[in-house]
Protein backbone atom coordinates (compact mmCIF):
# COMPACT_ATOMS: atom_id res chain seq x y z
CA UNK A 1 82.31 100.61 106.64
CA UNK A 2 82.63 104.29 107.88
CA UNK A 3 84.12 107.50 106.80
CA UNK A 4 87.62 107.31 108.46
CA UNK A 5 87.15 111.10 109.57
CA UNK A 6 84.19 109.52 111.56
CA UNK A 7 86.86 107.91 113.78
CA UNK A 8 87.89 108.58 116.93
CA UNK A 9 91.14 109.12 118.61
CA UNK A 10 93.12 105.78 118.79
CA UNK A 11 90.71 103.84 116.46
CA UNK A 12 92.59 101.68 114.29
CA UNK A 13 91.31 100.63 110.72
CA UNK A 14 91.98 99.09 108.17
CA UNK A 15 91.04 100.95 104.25
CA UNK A 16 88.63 99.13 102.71
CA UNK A 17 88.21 101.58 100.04
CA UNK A 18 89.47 105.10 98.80
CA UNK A 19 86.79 107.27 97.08
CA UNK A 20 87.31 109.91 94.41
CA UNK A 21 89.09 111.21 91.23
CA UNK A 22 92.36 109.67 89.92
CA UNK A 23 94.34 112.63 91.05
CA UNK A 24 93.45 112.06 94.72
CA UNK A 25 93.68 108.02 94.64
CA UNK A 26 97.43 108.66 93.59
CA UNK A 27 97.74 111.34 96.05
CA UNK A 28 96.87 108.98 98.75
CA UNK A 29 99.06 105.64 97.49
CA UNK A 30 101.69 108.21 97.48
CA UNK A 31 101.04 108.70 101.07
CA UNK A 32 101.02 104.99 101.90
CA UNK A 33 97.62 104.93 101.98
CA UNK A 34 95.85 102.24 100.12
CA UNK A 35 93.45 99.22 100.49
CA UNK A 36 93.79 96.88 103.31
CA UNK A 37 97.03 98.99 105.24
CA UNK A 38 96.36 99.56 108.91
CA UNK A 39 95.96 102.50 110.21
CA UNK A 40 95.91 104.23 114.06
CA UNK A 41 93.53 107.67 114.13
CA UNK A 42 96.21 109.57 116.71
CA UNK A 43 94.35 112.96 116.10
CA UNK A 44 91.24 113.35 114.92
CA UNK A 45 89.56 116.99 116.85
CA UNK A 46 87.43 119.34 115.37
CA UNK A 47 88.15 121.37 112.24
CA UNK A 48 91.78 120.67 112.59
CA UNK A 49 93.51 117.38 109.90
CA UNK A 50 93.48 114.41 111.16
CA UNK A 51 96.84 112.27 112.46
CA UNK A 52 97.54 109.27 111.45
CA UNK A 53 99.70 106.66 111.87
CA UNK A 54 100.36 103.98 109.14
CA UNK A 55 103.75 101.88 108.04
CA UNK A 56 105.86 103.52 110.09
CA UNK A 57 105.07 107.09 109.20
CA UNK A 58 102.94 110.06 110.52
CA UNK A 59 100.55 111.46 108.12
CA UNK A 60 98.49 114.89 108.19
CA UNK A 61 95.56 114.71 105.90
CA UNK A 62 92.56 117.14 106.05
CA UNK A 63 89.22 116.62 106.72
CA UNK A 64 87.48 116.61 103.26
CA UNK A 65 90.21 114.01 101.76
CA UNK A 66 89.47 111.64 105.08
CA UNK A 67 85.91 111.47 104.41
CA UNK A 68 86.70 110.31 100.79
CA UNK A 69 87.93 106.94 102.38
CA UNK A 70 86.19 104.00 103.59
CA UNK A 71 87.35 101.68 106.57
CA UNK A 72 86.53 98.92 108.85
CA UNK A 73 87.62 99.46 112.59
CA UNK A 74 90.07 96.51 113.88
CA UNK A 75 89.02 95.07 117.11
């Protein structure tokens, strides 16, 4: 498992696990974003959020929240 800001651009994943207080978990199933959903990395440069792509939907989320969850690239 790896920090999904760790990935590059086009990596897909898969969550295997989303780190950190209760406020944030919600935060992130309110996104879409919870254990075992695929994801693609379209964006991930710099200091800038990451892109993602996940159920149909484009999602922004910054750097410090991506490094709070835990996926397994998808061959």
């Amino acid at each position: 498992m790896k920090d999904l800001c760790l990935l590059k651009d086009q990596s897909i994943c898969r969550i295997a696990q989303i780190q950190g207080d209760k406020k944030f978990i919600n935060k992130a199933a309110s996104m879409g974003l919870v254990n075992n959903i695929q994801l693609k990395v379209l964006q991930n440069s710099g200091k800038l959020p990451l892109i993602l792509y996940a159920s149909d939907t484009m999602i922004a989320l910054n750097r410090k929240e991506a490094c709070n969850i835990l996926v397994e690239e998808v061959s």
